[in-house]
Protein backbone atom coordinates (compact mmCIF):
# COMPACT_ATOMS: atom_id res chain seq x y z
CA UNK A 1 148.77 114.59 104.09
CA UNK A 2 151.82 117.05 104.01
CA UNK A 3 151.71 120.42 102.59
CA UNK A 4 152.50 119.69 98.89
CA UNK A 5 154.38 123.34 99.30
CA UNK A 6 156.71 121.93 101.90
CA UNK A 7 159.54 119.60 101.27
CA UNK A 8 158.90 116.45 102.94
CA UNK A 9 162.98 116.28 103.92
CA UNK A 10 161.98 119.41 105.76
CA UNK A 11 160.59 116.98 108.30
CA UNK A 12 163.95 115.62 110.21
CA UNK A 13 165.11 119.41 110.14
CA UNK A 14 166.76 119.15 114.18
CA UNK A 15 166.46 115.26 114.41
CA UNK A 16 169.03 113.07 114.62
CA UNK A 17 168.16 110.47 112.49
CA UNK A 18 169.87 106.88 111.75
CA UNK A 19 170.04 104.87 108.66
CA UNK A 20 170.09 100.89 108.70
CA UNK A 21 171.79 99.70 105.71
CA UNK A 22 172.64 103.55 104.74
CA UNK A 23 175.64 102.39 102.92
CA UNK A 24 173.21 101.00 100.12
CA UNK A 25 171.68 102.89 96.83
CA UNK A 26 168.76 103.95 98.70
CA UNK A 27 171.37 105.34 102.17
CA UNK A 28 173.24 107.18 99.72
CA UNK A 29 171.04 108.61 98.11
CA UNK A 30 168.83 109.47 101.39
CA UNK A 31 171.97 110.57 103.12
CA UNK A 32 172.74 113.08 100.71
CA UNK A 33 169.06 114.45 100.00
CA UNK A 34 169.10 115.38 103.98
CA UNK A 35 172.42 117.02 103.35
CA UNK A 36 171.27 119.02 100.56
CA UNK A 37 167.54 119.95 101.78
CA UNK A 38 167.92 119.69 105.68
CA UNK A 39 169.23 120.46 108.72
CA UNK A 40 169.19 117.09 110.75
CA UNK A 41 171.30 117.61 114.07
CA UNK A 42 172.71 113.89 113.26
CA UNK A 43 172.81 111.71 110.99
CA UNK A 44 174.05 108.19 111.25
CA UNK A 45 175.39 105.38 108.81
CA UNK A 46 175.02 102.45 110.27
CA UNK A 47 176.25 99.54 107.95
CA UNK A 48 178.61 96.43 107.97
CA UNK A 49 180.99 96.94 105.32
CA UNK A 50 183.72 99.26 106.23
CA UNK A 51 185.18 100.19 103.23
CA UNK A 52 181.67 101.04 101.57
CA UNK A 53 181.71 103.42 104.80
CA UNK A 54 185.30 104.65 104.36
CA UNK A 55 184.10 105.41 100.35
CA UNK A 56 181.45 107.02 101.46
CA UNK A 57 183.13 109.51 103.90
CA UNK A 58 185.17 110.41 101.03
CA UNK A 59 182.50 111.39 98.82
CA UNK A 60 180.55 113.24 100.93
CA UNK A 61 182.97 115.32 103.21
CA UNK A 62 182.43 118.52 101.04
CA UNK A 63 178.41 117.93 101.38
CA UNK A 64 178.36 117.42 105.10
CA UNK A 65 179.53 121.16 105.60
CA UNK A 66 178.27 121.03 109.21
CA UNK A 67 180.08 117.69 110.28
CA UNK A 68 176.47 115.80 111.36
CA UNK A 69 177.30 112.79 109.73
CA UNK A 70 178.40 109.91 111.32
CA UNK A 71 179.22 106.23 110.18
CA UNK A 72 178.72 103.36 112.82
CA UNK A 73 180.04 99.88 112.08
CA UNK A 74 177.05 97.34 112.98
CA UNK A 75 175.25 94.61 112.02
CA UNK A 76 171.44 94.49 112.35
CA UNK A 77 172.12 90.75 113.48
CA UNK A 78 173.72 92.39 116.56
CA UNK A 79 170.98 93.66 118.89
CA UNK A 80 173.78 94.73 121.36
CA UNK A 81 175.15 96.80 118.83
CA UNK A 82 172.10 98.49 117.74
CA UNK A 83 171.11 99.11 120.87
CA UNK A 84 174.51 101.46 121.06
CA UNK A 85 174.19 103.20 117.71
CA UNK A 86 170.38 104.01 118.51
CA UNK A 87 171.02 106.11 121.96
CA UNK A 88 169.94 109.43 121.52
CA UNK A 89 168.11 108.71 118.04
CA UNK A 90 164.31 110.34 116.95
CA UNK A 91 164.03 108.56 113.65
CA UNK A 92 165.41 105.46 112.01
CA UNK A 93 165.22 104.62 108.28
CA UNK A 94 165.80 100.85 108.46
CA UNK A 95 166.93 100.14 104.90
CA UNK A 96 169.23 97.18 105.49
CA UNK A 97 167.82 93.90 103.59
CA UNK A 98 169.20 90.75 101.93
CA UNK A 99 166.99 91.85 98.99
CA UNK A 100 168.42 89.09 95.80
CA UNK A 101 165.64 86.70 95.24
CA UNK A 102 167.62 84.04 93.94
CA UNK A 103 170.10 84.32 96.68
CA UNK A 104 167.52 84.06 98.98
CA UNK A 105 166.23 80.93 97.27
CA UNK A 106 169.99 79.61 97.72
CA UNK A 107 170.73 81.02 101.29
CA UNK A 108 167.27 81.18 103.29
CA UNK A 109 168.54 81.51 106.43
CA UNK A 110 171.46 84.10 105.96
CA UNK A 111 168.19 86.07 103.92
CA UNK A 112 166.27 85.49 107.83
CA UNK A 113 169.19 86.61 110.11
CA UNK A 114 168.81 90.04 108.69
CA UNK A 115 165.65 90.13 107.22
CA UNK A 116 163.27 88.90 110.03
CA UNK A 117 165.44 89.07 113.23
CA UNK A 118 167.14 92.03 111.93
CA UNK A 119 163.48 93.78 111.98
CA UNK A 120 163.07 92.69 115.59
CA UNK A 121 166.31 93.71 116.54
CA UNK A 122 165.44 97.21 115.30
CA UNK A 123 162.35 97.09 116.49
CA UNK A 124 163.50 96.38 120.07
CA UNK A 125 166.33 98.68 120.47
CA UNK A 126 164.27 101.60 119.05
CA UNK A 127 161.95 101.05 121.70
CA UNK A 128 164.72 100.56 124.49
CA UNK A 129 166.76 103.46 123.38
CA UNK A 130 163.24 105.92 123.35
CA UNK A 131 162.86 106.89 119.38
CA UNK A 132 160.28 108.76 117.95
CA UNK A 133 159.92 107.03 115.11
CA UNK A 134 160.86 104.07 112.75
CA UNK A 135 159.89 103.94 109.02
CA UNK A 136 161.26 100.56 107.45
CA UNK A 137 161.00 99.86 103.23
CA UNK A 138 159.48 96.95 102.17
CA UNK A 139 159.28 95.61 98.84
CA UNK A 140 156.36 94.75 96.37
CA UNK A 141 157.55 91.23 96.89
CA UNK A 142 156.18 91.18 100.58
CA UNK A 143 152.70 91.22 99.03
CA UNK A 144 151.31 87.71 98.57
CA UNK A 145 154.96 86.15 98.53
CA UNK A 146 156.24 83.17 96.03
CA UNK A 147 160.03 83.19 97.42
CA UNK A 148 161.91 83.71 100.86
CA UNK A 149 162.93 86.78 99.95
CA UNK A 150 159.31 88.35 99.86
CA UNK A 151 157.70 85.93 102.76
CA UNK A 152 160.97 87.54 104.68
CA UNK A 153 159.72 91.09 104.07
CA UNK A 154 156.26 89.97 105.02
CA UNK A 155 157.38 88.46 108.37
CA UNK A 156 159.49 92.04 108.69
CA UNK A 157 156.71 94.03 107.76
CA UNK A 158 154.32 92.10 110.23
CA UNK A 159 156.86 92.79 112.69
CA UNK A 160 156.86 96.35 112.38
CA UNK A 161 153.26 97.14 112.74
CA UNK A 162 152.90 94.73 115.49
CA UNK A 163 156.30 97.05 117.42
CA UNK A 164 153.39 99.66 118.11
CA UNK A 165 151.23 97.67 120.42
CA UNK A 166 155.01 96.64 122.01
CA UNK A 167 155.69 100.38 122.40
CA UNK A 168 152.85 101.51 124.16
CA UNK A 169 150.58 104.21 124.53
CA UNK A 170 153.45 107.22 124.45
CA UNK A 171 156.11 104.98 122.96
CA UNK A 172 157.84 104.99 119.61
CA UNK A 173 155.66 104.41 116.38
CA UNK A 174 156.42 102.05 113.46
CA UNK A 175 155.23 102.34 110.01
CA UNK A 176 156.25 100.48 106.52
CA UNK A 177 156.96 101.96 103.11
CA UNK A 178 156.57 99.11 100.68
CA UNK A 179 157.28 100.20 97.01
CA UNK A 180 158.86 98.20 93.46
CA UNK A 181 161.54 97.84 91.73
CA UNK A 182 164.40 100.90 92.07
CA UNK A 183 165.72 101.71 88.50
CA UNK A 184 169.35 101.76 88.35
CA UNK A 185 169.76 100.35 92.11
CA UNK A 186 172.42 97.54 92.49
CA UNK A 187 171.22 94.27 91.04
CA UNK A 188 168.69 95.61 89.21
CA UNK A 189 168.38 94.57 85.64
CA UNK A 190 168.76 98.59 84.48
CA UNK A 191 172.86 98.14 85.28
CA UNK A 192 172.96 94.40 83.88
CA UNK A 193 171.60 95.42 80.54
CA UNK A 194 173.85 98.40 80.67
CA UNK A 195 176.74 96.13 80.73
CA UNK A 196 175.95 94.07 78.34
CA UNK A 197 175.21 96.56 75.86
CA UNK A 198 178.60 98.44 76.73
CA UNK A 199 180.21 94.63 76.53
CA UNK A 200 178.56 94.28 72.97
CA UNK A 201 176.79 91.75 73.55
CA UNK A 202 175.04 90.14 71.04
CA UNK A 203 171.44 89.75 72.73
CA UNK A 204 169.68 90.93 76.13
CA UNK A 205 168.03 88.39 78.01
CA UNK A 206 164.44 88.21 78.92
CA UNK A 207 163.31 86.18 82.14
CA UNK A 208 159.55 86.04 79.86
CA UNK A 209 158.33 88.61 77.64
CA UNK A 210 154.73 88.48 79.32
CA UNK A 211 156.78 89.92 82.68
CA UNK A 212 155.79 93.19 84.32
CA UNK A 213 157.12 95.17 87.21
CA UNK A 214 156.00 98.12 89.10
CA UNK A 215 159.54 100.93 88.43
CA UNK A 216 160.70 103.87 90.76
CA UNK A 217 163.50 105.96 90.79
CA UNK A 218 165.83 106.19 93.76
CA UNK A 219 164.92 110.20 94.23
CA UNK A 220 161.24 109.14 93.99
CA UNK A 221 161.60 106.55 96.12
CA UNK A 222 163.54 109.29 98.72
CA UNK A 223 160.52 111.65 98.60
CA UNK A 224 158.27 108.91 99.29
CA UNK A 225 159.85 108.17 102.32
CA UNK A 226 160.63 111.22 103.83
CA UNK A 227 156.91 112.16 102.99
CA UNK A 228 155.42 108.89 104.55
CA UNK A 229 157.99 109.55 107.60
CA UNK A 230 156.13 113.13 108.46
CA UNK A 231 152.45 111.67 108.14
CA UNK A 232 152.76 107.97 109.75
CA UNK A 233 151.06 107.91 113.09
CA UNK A 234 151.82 104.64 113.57
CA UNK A 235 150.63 100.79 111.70
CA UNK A 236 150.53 102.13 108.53
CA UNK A 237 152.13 100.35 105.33
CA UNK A 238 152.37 103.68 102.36
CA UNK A 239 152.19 102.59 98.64
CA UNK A 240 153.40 104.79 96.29
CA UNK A 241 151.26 104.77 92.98
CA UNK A 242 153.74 104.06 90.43
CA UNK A 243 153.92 103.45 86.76
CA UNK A 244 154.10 99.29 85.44
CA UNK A 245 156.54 98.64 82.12
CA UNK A 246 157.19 95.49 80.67
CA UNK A 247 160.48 93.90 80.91
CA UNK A 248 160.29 93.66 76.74
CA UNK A 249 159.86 97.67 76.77
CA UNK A 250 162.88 98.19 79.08
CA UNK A 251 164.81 96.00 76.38
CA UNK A 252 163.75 97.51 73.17
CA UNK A 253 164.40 101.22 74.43
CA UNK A 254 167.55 100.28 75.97
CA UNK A 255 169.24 98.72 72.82
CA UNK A 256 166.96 99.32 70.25
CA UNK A 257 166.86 96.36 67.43
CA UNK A 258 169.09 93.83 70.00
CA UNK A 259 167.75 90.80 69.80
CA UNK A 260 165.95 89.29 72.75
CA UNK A 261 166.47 85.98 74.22
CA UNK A 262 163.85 84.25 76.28
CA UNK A 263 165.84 82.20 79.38
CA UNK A 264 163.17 81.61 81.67
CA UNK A 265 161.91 82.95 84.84
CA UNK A 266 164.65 82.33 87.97
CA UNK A 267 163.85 80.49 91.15
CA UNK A 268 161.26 82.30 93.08
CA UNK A 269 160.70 84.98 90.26
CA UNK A 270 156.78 85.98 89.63
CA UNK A 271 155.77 87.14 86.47
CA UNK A 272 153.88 89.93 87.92
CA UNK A 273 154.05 91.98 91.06
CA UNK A 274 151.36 93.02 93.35
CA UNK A 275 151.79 95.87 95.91
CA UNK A 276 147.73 95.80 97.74
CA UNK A 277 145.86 92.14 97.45
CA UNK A 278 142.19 91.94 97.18
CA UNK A 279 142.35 90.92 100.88
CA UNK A 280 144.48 94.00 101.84
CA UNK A 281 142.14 95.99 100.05
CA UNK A 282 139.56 95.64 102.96
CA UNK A 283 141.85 97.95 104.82
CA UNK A 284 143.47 100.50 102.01
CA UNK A 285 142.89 103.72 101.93
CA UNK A 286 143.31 106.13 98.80
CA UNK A 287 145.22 109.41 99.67
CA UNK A 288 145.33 110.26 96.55
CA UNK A 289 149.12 110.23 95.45
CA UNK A 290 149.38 107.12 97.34
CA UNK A 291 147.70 103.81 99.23
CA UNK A 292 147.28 103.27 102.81
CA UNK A 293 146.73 100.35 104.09
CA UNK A 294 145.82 100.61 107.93
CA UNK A 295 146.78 98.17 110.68
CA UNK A 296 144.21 95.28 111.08
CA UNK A 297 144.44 95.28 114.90
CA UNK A 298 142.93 98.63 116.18
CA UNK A 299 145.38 101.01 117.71
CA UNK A 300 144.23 103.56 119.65
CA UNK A 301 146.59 106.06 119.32
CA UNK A 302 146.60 106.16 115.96
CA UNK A 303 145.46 109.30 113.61
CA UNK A 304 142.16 109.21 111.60
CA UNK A 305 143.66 108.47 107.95
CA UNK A 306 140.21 109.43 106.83
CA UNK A 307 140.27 112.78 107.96
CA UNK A 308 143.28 113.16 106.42
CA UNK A 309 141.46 112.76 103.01
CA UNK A 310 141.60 109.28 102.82
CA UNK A 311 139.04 107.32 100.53
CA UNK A 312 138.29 103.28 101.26
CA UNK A 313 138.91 101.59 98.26
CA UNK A 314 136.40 99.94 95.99
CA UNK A 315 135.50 96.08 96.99
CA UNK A 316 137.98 93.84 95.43
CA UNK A 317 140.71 96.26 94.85
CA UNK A 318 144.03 95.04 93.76
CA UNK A 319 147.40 96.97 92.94
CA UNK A 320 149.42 94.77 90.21
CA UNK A 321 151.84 95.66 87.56
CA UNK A 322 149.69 93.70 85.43
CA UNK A 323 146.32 95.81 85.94
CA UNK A 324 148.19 98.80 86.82
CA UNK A 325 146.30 101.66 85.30
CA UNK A 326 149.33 103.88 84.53
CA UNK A 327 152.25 102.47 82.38
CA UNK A 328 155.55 103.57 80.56
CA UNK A 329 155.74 103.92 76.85
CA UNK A 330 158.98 104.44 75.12
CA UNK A 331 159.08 108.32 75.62
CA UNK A 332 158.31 107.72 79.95
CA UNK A 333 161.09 104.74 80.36
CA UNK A 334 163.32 107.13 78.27
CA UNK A 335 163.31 109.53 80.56
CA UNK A 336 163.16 107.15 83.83
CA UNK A 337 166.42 106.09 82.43
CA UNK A 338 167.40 109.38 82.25
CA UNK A 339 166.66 110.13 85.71
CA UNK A 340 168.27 107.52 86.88
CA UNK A 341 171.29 108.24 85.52
């Protein structure tokens, strides 16, 4: 584990780091907390969308007040081009993800291009190009899968631990964050009820009002990473332990006394998330503010997780929004809101 008195961005302090996807909530949001906290010796935006880069560049020339950031058109479709943008490179944050379920469900293999050969493009130029290290974010969804979207992540995920036996013995080392739902992120139902409400609508819908998730903030979900980043040693897949709400709860503090209409679940919606199945359990580890759960294949060059303070879990372990043991009241999602501005 880290030094709780050291800040976990500390960690890329005279890397120069990359970010897949780093035009996205999470890039943003990472990008500026390395600004802010650290001293990376560069920091690249890699992304698709060029005006989302231009925008960006705009808003954070005053930050970047030593001129390490840099924004690289690419595609993580394009193993040519990643190759390029990961020369000289000692960590990559691969963020990039067709993450909308029912777009997914509508477009499976757009949702594959970048979400399963995307992976393996990353994976293989990171190793070509010589990087340190490669931390990729998964999604609750990834565990025990009911749509494209989370059988994609498992496929990427799968391919990332599986990159370390690919690397070799002195090579670069992969390891997964996979956490839930990002209050306030794009396409999140935080900004959709938001509108609504500001539209005056006359009712917020509700997918089904037995429907839990697992809830993070974007700066929470920043610390984990950059945390998970300075401990990996390689195969891991870190689970934050989060607080569950119900979808009903998010409602009735967002627009208190608004009616709620029930309009049924979406294509390849679950009603509850897990984040560690009973058979993942065999291999978790409690670290205490967080899950482990260590590669299945043994890797030899991996660090001792246990010696670290890690705890197996008990027989039959399973991490659910449903059975979560911590959970938001009113007062908690009040100030998750809050916090996620």
């Amino acid at each position: 584990m880290t030094d709780a008195t050291t800040d976990p961005a500390r960690f890329f302090d005279g890397k120069a780091v990359l970010v897949t996807g780093g035009t996205g909530s999470f890039g943003r949001a990472f990008v500026s907390a390395l600004l802010s906290r650290a001293t990376p010796r560069r920091l690249v935006v890699f992304s698709r969308d060029e005006l989302k880069q231009y925008e960006m560049a705009q808003e954070f020339e005053a930050k970047d007040t030593r001129g390490v950031v840099r924004y690289f058109i690419g595609d993580v479709r394009d193993a040519a081009r990643l190759t390029q943008a990961l020369r000289g490179i000692d960590v990559v944050v691969h963020a990039a993800a067709l993450k909308h379920v029912t777009i997914a469900e509508y477009n499976p293999f757009e949702c594959i291009r970048t979400n399963v050969m995307g992976a393996e493009n990353v994976a293989q130029a990171a190793i070509a190009a010589g990087v340190q290290r490669v931390i990729a974010l998964s999604t609750d969804k990834a565990a025990n899968p009911a749509n494209l979207y989370g059988a994609s992540k498992l496929a990427s995920d799968k391919i990332f631990i599986a990159a370390n036996h690919l690397a070799g013995l002195n090579g670069c080392r992969f390891a997964v964050v996979r956490y839930g739902n990002v209050v306030g992120s794009r396409g999140s139902v935080v900004p959709l009820f938001r509108k609504l409400i500001a539209d005056g609508a006359d009712h917020l819908p509700i997918t089904d009002p037995r429907m839990t998730r697992f809830w993070i903030t974007l700066a929470q979900g920043v610390e984990f990473v950059c945390s998970s980043a300075a401990m990996m040693t390689g195969g891991e897949i870190f689970v934050p332990k989060i607080p569950s709400m119900r979808i009903v709860d998010l409602a009735s503090v967002m627009a208190p006394g608004l009616p709620q209409k029930v309009v049924g679940i979406r294509p390849g919606e679950k009603l509850h998330e897990a984040m560690i199945t009973e058979d993942d359990a065999r291999s978790t580890l409690d670290l205490g503010d967080r899950y482990v759960i260590e590669p299945s294949i043994v890797m030899y060059h991996r660090g001792d997780m246990r010696a670290a303070g890690g705890v197996p879990v008990p027989d039959g372990f399973r991490y659910a929004s449903d059975s979560n043991s911590e959970w938001l009241d009113g007062p908690g999602l009040t100030r998750l809101l809050e916090q996620a501005g």
